[in-house]
C-alpha atoms as a PDB file:
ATOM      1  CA  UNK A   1     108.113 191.302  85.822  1.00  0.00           C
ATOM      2  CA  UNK A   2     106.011 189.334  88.073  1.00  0.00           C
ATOM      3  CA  UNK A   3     102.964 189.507  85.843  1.00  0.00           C
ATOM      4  CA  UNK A   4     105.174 188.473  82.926  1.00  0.00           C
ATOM      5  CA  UNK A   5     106.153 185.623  85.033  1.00  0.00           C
ATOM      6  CA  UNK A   6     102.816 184.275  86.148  1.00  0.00           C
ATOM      7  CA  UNK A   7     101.292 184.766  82.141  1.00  0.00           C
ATOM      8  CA  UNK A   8     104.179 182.498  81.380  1.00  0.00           C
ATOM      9  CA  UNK A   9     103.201 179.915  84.239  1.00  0.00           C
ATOM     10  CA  UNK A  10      99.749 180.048  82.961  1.00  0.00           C
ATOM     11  CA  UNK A  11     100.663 179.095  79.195  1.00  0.00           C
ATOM     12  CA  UNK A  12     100.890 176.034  77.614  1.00  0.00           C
ATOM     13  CA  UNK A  13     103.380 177.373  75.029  1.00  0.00           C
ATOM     14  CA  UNK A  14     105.865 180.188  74.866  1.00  0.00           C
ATOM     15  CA  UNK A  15     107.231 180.865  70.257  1.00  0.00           C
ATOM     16  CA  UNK A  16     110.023 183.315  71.257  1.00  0.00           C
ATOM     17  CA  UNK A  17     113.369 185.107  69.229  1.00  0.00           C
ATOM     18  CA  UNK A  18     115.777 185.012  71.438  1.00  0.00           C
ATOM     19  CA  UNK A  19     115.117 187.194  74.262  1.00  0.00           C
ATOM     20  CA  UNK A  20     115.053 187.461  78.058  1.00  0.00           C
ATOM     21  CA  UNK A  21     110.823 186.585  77.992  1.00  0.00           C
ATOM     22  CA  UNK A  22     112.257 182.943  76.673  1.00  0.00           C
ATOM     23  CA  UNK A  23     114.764 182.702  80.004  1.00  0.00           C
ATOM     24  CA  UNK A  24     111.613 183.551  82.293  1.00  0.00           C
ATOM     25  CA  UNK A  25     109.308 180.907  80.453  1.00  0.00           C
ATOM     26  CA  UNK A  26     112.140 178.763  80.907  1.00  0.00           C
ATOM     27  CA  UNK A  27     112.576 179.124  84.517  1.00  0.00           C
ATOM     28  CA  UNK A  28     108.448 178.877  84.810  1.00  0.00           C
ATOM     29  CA  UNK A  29     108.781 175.774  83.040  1.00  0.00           C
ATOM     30  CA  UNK A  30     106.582 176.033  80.039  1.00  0.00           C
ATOM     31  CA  UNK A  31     107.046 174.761  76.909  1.00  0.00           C
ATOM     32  CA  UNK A  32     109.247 177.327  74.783  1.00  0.00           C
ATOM     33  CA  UNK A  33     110.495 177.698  71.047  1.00  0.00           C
ATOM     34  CA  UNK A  34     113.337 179.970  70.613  1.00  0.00           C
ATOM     35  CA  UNK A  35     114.183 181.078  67.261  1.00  0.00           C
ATOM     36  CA  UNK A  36     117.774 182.319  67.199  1.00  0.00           C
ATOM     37  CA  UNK A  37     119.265 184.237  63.573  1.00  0.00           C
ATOM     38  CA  UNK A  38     122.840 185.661  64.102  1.00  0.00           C
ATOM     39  CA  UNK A  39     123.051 184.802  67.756  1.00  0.00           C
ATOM     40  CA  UNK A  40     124.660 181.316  69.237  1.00  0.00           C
ATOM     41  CA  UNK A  41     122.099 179.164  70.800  1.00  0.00           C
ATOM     42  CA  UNK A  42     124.674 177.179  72.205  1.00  0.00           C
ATOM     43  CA  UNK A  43     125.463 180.357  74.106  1.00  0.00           C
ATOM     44  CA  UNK A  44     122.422 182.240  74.776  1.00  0.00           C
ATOM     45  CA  UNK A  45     119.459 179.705  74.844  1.00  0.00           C
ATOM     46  CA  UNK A  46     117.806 178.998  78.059  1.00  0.00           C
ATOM     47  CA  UNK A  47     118.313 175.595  79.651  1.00  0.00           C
ATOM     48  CA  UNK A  48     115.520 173.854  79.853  1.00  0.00           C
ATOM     49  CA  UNK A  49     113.873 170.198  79.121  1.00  0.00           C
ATOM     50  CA  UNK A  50     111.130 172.610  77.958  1.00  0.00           C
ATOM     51  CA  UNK A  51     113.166 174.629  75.575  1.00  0.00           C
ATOM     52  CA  UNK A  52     113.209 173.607  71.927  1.00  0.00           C
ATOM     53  CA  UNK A  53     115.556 175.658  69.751  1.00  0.00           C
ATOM     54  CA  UNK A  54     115.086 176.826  65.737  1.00  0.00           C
ATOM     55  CA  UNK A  55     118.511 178.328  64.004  1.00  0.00           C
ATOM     56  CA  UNK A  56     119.251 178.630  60.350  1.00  0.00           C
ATOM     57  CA  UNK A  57     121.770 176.232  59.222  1.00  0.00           C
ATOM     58  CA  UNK A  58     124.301 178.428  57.140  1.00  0.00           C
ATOM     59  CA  UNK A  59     128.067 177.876  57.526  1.00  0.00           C
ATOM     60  CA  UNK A  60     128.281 181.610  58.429  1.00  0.00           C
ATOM     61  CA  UNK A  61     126.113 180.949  62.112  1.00  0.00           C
ATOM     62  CA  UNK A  62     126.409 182.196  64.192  1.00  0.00           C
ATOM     63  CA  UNK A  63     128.178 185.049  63.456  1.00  0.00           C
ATOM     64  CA  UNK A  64     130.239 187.923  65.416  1.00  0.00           C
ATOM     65  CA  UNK A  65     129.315 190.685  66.307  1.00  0.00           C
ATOM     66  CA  UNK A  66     131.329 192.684  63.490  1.00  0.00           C
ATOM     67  CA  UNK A  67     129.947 190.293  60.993  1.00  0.00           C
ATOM     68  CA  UNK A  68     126.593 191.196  61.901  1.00  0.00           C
ATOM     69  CA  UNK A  69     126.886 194.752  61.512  1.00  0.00           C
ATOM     70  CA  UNK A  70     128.525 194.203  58.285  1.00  0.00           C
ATOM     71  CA  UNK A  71     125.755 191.844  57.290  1.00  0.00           C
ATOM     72  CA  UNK A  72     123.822 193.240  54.371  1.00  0.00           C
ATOM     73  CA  UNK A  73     121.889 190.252  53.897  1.00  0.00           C
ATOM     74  CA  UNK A  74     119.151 188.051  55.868  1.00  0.00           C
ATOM     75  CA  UNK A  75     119.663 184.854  54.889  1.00  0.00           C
ATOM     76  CA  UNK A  76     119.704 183.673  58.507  1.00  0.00           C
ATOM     77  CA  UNK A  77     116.069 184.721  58.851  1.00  0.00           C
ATOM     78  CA  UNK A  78     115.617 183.554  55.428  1.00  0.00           C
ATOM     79  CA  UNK A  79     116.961 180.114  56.263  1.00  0.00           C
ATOM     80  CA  UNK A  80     114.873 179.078  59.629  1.00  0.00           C
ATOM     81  CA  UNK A  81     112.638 176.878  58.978  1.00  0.00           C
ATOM     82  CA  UNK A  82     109.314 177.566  59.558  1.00  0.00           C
ATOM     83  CA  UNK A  83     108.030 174.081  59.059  1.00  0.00           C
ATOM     84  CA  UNK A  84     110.002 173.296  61.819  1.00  0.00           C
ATOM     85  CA  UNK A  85     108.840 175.873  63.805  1.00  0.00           C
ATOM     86  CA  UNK A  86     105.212 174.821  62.982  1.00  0.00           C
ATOM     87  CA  UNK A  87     106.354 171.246  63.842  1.00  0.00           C
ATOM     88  CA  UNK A  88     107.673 172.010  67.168  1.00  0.00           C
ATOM     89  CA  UNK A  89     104.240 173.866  67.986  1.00  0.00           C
ATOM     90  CA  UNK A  90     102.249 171.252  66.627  1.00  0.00           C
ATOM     91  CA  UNK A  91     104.046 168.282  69.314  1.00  0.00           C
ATOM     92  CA  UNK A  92     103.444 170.414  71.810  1.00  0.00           C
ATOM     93  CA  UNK A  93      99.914 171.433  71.675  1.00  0.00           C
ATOM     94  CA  UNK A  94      99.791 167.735  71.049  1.00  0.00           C
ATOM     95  CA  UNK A  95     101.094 166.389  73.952  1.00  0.00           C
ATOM     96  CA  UNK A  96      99.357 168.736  76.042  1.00  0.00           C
ATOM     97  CA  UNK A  97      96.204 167.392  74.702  1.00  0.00           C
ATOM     98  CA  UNK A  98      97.046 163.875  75.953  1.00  0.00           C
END
């Protein structure tokens, strides 16, 4: 875990699903995308200046547990955006370049 943790300090950005590697980059303060599907952000996403969150916008997110076991679809990895995501990347290479 250290070495995990000084790669993160040494990055400029950090593209993530939602996973513990995302709360480290967080807490190194790097820049961080976190893509979320079933899972709440608004529960799980690090907190962070430095943490910019993608999640699909379907009236069914985030769903339950049970739902998402009974899910036979993917329409909330169907649904993120991936301009967004490219967007998000793009301002922050950007600003890094300043």
């Amino acid at each position: 875990m250290p070495e995990l943790g000084y790669l993160l300090k040494q990055s400029d950005l950090l593209l993530s699903v939602d996973t513990g590697t995302a709360h480290i980059a967080a807490a190194q303060e790097t820049d961080t995308i976190v893509i979320f599907a079933g899972t709440s952000h608004k529960h799980w996403a690090p907190y962070s200046d430095k943490v910019k969150v993608v999640y699909p916008k379907l009236s069914c997110y985030p769903c339950s547990d049970k739902e998402r076991k009974q899910c036979k679809s993917y329409l909330c990895l169907e649904n993120i955006d991936i301009n967004n995501v490219i967007e998000f990347c793009e301002d922050v290479i950007e600003e890094k370049r300043k």
